[in-house]
N, C-alpha and C. Protein backbone atom coordinates (compact mmCIF):
# COMPACT_ATOMS: atom_id res chain seq x y z
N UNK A 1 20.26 14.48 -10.54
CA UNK A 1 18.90 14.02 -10.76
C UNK A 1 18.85 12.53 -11.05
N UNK A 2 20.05 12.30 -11.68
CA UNK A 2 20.06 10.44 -12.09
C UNK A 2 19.94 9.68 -10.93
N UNK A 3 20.81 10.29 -9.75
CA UNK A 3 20.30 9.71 -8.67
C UNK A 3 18.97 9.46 -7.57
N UNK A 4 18.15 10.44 -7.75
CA UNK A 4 16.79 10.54 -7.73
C UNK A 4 16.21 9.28 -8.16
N UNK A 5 16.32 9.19 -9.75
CA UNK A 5 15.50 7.87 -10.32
C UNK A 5 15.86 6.87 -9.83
N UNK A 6 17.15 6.34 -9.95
CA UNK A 6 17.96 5.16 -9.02
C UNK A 6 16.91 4.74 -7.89
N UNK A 7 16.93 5.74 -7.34
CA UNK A 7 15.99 6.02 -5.72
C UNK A 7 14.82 5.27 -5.98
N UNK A 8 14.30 6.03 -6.91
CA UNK A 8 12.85 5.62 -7.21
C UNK A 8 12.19 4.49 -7.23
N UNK A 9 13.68 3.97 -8.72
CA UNK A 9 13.07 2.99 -9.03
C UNK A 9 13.33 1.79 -8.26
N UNK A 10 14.79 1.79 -7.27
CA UNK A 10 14.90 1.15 -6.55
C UNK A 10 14.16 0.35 -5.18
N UNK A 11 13.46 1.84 -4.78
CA UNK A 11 11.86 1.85 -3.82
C UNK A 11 10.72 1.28 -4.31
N UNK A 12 10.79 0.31 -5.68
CA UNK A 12 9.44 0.19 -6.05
C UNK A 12 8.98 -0.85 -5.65
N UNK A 13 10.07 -1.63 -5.96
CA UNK A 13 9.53 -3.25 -5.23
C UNK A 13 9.18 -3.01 -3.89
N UNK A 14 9.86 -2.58 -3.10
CA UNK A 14 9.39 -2.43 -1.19
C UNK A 14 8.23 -1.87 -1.40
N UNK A 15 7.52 -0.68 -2.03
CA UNK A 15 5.99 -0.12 -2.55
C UNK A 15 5.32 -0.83 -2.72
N UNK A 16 5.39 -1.52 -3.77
CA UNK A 16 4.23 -2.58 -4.40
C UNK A 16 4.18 -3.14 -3.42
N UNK A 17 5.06 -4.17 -2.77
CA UNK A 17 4.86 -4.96 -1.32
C UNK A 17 3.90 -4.43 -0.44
N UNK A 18 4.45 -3.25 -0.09
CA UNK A 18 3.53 -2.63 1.19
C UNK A 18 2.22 -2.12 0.29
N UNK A 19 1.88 -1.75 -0.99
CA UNK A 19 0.59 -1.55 -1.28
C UNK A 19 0.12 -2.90 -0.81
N UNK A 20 0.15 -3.98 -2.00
CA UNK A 20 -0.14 -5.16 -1.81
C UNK A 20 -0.65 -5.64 -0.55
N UNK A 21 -0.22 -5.69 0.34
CA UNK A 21 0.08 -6.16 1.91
C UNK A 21 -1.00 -5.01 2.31
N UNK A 22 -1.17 -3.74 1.94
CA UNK A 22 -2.52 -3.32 2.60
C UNK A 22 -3.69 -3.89 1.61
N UNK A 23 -3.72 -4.13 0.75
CA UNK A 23 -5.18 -4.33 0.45
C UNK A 23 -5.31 -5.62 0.73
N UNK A 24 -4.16 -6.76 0.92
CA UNK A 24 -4.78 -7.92 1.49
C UNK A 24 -5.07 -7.56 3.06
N UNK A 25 -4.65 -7.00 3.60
CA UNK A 25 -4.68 -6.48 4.89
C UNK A 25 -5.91 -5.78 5.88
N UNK A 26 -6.31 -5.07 4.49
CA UNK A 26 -7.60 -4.25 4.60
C UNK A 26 -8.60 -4.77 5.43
N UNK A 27 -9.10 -5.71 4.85
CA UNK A 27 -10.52 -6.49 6.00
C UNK A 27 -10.09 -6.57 7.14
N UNK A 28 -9.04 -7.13 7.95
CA UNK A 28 -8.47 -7.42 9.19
C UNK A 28 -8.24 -6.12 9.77
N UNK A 29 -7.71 -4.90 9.02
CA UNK A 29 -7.40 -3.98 10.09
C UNK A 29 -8.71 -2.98 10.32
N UNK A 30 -9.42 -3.05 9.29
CA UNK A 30 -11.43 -2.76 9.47
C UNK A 30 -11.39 -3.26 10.40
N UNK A 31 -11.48 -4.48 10.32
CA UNK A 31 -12.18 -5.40 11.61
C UNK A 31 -11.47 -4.73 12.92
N UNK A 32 -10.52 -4.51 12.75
CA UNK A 32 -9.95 -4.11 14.27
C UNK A 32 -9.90 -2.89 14.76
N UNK A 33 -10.18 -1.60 13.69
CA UNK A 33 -10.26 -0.19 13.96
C UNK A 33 -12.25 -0.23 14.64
N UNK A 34 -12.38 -1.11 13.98
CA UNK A 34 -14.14 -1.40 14.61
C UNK A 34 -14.14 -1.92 16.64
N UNK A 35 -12.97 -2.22 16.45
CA UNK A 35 -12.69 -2.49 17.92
C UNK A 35 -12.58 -1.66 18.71
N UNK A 36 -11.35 -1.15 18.14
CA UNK A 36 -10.80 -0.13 18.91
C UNK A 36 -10.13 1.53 18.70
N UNK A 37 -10.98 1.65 17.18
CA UNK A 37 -11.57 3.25 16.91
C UNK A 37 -11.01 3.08 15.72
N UNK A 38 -11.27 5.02 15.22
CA UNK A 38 -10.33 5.05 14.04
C UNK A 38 -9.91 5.29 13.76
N UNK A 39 -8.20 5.19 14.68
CA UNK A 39 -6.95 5.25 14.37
C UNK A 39 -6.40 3.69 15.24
N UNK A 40 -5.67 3.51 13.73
CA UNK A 40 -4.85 2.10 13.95
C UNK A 40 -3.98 1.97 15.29
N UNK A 41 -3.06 0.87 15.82
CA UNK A 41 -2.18 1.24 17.05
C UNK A 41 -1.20 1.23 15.80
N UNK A 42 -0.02 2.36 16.39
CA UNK A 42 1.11 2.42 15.94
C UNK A 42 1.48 2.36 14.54
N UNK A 43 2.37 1.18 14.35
CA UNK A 43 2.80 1.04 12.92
C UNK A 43 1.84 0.67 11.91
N UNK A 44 0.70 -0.01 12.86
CA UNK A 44 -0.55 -0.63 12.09
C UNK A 44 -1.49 0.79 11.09
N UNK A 45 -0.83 1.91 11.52
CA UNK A 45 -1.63 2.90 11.00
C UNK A 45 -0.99 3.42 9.54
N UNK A 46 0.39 2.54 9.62
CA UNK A 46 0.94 2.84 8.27
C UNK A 46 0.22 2.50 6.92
N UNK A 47 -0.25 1.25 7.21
CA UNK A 47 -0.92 0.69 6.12
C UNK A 47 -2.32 1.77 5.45
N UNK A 48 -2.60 2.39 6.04
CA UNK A 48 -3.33 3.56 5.67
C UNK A 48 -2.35 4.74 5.70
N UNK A 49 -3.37 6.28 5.30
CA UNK A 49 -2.95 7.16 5.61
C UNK A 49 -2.80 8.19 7.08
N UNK A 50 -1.28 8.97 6.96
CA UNK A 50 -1.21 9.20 8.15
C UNK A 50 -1.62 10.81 8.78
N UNK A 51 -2.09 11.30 7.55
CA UNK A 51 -3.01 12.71 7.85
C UNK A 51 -4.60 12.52 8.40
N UNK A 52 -4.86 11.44 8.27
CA UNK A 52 -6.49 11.55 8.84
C UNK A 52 -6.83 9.96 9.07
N UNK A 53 -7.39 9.86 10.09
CA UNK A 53 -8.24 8.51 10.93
C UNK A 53 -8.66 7.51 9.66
N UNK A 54 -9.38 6.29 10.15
CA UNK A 54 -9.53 5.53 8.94
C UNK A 54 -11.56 6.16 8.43
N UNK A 55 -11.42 7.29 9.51
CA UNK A 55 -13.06 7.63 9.05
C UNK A 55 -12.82 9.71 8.29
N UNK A 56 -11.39 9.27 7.77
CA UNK A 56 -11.24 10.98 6.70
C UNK A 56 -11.60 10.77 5.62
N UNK A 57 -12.89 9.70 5.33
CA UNK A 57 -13.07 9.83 4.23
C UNK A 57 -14.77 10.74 4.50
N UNK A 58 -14.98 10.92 5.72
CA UNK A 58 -15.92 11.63 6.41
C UNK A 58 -15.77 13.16 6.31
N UNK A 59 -14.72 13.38 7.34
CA UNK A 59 -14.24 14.64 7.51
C UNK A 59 -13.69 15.30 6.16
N UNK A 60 -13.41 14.76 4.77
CA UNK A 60 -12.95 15.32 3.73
C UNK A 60 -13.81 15.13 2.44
N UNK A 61 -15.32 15.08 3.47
CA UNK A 61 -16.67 15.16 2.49
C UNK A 61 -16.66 14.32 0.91
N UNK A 62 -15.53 13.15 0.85
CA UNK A 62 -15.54 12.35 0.23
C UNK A 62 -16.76 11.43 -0.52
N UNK A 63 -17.12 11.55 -1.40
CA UNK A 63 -18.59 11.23 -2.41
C UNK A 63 -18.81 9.86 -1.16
N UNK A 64 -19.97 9.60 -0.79
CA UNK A 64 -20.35 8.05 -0.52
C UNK A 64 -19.86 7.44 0.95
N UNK A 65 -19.26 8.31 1.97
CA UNK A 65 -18.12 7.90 3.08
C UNK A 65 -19.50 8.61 3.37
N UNK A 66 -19.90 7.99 4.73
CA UNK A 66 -21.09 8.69 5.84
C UNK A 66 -20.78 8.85 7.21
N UNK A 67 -21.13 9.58 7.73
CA UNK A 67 -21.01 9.45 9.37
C UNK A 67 -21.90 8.80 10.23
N UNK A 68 -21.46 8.14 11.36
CA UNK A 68 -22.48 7.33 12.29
C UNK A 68 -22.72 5.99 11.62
N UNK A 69 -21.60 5.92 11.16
CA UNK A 69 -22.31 3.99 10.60
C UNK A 69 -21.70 3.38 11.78
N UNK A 70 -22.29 2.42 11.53
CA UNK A 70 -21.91 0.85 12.58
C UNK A 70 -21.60 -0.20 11.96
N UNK A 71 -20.92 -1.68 13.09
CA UNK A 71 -21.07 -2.65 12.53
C UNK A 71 -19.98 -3.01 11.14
N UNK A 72 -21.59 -3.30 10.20
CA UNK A 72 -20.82 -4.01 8.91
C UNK A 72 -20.45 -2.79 7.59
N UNK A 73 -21.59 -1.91 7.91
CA UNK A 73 -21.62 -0.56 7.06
C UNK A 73 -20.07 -0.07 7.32
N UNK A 74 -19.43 0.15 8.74
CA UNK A 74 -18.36 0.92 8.97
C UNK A 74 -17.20 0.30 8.83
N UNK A 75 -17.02 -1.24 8.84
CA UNK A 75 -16.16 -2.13 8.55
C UNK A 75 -15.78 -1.87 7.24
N UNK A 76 -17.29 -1.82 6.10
CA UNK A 76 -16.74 -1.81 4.72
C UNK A 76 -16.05 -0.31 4.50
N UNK A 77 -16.96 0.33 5.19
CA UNK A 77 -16.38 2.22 4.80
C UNK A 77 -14.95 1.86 4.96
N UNK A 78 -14.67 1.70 6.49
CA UNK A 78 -12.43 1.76 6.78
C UNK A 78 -11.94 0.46 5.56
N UNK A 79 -12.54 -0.17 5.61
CA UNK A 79 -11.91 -1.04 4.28
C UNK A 79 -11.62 -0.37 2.89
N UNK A 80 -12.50 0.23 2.56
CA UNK A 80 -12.80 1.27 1.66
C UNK A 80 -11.53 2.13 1.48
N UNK A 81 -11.65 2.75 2.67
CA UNK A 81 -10.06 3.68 3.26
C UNK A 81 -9.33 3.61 3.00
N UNK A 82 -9.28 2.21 3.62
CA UNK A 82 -7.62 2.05 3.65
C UNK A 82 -6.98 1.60 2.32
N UNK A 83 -8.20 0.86 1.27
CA UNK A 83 -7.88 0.93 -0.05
C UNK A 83 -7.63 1.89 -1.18
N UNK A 84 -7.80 3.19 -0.54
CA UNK A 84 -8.15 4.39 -1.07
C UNK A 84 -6.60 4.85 -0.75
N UNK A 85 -6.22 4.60 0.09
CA UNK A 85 -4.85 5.29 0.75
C UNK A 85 -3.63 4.31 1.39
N UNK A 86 -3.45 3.38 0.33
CA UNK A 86 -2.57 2.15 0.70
C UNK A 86 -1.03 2.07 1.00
N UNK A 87 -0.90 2.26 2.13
CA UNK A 87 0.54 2.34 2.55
C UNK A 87 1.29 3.51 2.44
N UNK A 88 0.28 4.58 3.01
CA UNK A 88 0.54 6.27 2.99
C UNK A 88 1.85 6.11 3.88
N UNK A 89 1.43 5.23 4.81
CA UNK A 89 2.10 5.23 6.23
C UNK A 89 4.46 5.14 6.14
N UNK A 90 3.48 4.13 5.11
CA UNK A 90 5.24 2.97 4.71
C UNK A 90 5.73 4.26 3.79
N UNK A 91 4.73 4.35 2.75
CA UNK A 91 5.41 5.35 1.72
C UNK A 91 6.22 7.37 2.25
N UNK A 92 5.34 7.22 3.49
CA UNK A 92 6.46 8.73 3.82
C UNK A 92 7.36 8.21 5.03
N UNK A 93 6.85 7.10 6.07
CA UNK A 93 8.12 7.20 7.30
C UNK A 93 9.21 6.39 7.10
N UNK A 94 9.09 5.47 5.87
CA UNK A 94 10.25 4.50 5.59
C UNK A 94 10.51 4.89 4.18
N UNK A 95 9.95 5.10 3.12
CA UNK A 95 10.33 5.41 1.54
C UNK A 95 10.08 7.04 1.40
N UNK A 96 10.13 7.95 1.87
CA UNK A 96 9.75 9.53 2.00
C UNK A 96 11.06 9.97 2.30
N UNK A 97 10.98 11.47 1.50
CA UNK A 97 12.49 12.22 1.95
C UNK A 97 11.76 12.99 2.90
N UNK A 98 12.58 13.68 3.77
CA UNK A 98 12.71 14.70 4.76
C UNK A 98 11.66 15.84 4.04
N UNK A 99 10.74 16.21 5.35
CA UNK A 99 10.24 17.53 4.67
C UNK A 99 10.62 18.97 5.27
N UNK A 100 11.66 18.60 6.11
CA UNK A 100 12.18 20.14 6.79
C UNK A 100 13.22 20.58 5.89
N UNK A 101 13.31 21.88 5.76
CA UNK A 101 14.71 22.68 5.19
C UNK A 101 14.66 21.86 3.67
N UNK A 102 13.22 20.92 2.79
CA UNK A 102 13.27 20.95 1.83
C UNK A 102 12.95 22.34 0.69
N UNK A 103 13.38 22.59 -0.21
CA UNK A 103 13.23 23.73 -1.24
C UNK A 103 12.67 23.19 -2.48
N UNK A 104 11.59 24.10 -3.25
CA UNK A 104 11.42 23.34 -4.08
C UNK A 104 12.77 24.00 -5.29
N UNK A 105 13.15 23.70 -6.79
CA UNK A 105 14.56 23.98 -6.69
C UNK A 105 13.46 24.47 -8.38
N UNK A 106 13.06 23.77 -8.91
CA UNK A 106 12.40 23.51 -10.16
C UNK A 106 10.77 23.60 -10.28
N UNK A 107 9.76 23.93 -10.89
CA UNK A 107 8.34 23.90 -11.11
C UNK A 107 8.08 24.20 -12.08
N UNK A 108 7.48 23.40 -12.78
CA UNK A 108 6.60 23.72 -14.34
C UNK A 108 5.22 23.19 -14.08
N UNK A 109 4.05 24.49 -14.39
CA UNK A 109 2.60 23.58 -14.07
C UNK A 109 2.05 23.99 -15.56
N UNK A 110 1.47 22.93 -15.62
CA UNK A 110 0.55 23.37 -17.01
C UNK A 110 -0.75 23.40 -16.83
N UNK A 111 -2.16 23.67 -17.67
CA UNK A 111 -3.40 23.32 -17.40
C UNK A 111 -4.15 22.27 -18.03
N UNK A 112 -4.00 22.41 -19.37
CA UNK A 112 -4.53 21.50 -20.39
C UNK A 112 -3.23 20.70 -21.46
N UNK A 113 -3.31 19.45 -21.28
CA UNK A 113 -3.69 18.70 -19.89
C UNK A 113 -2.83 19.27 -19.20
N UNK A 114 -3.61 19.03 -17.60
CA UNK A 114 -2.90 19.17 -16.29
C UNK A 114 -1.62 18.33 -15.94
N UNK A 115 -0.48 18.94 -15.70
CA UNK A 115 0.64 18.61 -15.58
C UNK A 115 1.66 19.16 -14.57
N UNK A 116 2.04 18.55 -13.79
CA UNK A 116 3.02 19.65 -12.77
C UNK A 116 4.56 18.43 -12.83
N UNK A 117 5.54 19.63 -12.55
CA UNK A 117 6.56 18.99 -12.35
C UNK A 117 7.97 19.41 -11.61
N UNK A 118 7.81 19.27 -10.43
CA UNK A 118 8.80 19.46 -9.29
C UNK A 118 10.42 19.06 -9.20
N UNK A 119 11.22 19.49 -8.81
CA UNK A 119 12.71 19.25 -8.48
C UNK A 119 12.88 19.59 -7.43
N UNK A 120 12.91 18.52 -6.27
CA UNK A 120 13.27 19.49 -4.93
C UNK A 120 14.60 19.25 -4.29
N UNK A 121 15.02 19.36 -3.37
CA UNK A 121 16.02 19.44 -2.38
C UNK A 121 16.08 19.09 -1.00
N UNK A 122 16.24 18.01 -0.39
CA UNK A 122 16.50 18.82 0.91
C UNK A 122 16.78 19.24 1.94
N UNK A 123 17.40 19.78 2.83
CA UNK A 123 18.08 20.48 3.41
C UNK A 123 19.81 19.39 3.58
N UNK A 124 20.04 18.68 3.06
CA UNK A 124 21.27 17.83 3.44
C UNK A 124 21.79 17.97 1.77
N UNK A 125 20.75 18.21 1.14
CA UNK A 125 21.25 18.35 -0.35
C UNK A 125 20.69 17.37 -1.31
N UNK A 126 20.12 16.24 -1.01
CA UNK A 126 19.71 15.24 -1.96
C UNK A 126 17.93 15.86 -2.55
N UNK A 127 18.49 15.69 -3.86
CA UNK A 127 17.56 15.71 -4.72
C UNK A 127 16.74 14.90 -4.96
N UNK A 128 15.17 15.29 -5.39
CA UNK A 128 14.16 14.12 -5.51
C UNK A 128 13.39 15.21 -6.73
N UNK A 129 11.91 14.26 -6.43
CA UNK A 129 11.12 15.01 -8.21
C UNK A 129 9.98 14.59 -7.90
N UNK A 130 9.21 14.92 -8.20
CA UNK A 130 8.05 14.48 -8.46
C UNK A 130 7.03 15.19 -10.21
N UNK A 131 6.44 14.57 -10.17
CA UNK A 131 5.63 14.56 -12.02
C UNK A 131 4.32 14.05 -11.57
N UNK A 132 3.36 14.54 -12.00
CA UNK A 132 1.86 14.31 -12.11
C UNK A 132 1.38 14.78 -13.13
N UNK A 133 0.47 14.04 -13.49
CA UNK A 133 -0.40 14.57 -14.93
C UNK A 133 -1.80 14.08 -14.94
N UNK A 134 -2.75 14.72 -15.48
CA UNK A 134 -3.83 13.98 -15.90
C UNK A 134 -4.26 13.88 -17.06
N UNK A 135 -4.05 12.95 -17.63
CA UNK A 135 -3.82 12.39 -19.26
C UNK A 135 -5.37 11.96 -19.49
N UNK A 136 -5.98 12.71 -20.40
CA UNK A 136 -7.45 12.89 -21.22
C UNK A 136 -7.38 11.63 -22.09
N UNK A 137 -8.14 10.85 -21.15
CA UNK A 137 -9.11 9.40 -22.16
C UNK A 137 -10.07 9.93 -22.56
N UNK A 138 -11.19 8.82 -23.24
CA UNK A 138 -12.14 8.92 -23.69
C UNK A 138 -13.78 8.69 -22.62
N UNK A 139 -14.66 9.57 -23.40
CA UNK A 139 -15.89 9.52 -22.33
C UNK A 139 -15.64 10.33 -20.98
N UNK A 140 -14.93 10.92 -20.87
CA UNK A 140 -14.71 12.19 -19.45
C UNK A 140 -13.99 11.28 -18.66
N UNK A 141 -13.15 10.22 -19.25
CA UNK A 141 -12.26 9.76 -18.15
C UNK A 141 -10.81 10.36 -18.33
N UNK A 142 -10.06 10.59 -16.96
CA UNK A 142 -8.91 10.74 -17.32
C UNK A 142 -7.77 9.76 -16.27
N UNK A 143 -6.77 9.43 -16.79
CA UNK A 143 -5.67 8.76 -16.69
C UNK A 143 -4.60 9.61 -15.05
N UNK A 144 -4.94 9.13 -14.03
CA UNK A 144 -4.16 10.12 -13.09
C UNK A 144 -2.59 9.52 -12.96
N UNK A 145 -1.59 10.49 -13.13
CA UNK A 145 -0.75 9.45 -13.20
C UNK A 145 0.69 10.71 -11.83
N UNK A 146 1.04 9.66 -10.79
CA UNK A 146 2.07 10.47 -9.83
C UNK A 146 2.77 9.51 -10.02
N UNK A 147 4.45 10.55 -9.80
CA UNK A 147 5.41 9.56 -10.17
C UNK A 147 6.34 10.31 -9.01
N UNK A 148 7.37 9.76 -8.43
CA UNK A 148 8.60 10.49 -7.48
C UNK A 148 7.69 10.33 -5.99
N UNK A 149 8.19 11.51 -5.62
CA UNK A 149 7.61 11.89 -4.36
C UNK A 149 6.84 13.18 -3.97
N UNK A 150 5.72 12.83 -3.76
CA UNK A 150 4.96 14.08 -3.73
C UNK A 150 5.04 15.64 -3.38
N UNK A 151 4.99 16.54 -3.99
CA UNK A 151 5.15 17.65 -3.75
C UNK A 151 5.23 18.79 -2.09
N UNK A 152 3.98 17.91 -2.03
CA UNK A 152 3.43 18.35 -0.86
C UNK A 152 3.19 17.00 0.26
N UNK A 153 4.19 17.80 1.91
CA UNK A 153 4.09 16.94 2.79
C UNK A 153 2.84 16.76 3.52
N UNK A 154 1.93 15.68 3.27
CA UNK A 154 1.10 15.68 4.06
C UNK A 154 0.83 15.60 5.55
N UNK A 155 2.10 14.26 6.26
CA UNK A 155 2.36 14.19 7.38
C UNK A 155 3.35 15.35 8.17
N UNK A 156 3.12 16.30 7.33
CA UNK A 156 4.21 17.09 8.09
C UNK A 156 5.71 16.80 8.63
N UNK A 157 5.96 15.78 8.11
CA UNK A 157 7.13 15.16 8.38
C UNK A 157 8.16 15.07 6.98
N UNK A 158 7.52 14.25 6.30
CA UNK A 158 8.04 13.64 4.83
C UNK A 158 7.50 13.71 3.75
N UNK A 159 7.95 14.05 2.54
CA UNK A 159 7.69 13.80 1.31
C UNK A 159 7.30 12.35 0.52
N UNK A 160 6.08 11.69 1.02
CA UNK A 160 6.22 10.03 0.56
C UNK A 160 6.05 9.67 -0.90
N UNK A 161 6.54 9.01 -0.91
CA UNK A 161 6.59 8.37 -2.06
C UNK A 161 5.30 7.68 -3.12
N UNK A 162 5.60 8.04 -4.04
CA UNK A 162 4.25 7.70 -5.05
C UNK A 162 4.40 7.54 -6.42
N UNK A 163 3.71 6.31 -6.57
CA UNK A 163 3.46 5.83 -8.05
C UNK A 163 1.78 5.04 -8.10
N UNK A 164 1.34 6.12 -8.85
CA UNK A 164 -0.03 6.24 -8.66
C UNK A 164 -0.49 6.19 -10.56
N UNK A 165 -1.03 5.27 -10.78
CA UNK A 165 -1.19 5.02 -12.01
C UNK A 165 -3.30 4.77 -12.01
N UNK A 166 -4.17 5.91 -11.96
CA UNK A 166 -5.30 5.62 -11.69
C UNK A 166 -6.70 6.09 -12.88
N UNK A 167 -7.36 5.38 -13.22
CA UNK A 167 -8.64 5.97 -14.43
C UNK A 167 -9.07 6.86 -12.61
N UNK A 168 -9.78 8.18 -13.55
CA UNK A 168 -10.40 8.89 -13.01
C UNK A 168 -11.89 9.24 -13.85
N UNK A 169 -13.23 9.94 -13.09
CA UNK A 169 -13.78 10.44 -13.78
C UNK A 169 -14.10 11.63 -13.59
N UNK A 170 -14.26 12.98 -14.78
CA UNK A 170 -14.19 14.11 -14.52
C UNK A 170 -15.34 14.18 -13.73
């Protein structure tokens, strides 16, 4: 497991980079999914996420994301996006373990507070983890906090990587 963290913490600087690098990024690749739809070309789609277009904040009935905008309305929405989901892309096809023949090995979930905590495997043998919690502030806010690599593969490919430190409101 020590080697896991190594991993982790070693991946953080290349993370922050590629977060970073999408939200300065953000306006320019709006501007260009307004061109030419909404899905990025290629690697350009990393900088977002790689389960849904830069308009899933539509299709996943997301508070305030609308359908049929144009223009400047739809520029800000994929900007929006892609700030919402910064470097999904980088974080599972370049910093993500394998999600085939992974096992989960370990699971502890709690409710109050909400807490989960994973040990997985996989299939070559290397171990990873992931930890999430939602830590109770004050006024119905809570503290979202992901650490390792996510439980669950979204891209169907990889387990990406995450350090997600976010106020939420209930």
């Amino acid at each position: 497991m020590s080697a896991s963290i190594v991993r982790y913490i070693a991946y953080w600087p290349a993370n922050l980079a590629f977060v970073l690098l999408s939200y300065l990024l953000s306006p320019a690749l709006a501007a260009l999914s307004v061109l030419t739809g909404s899905r990025l070309p290629g690697v350009l789609q990393w900088f977002s996420t790689l389960d849904a277009d830069l308009d899933g904040g539509v299709s996943q009935r997301v508070r305030g994301y609308e359908a049929g905008l144009t223009g400047l309305r739809l520029w800000w929405q994929r900007t929006c996006w892609i700030c919402r989901n910064p470097a999904h892309g980088w974080q599972s096809r370049l910093l993500g373990m394998p999600a085939a023949g992974t096992v989960i090995i370990e699971q502890q979930i709690s409710e109050v507070p909400k807490n989960q905590w994973y040990v997985m495997e996989t299939a070559r043998g290397t171990r990873f983890f992931c930890w999430k919690r939602d830590q109770p502030l004050i006024g119905g806010f809570y503290l979202k906090i992901w650490l390792g690599w996510v439980n669950k593969s979204y891209d169907g490919r990889n387990h990406h990587y995450a350090f997600q430190l976010a106020p939420k409101r209930r």
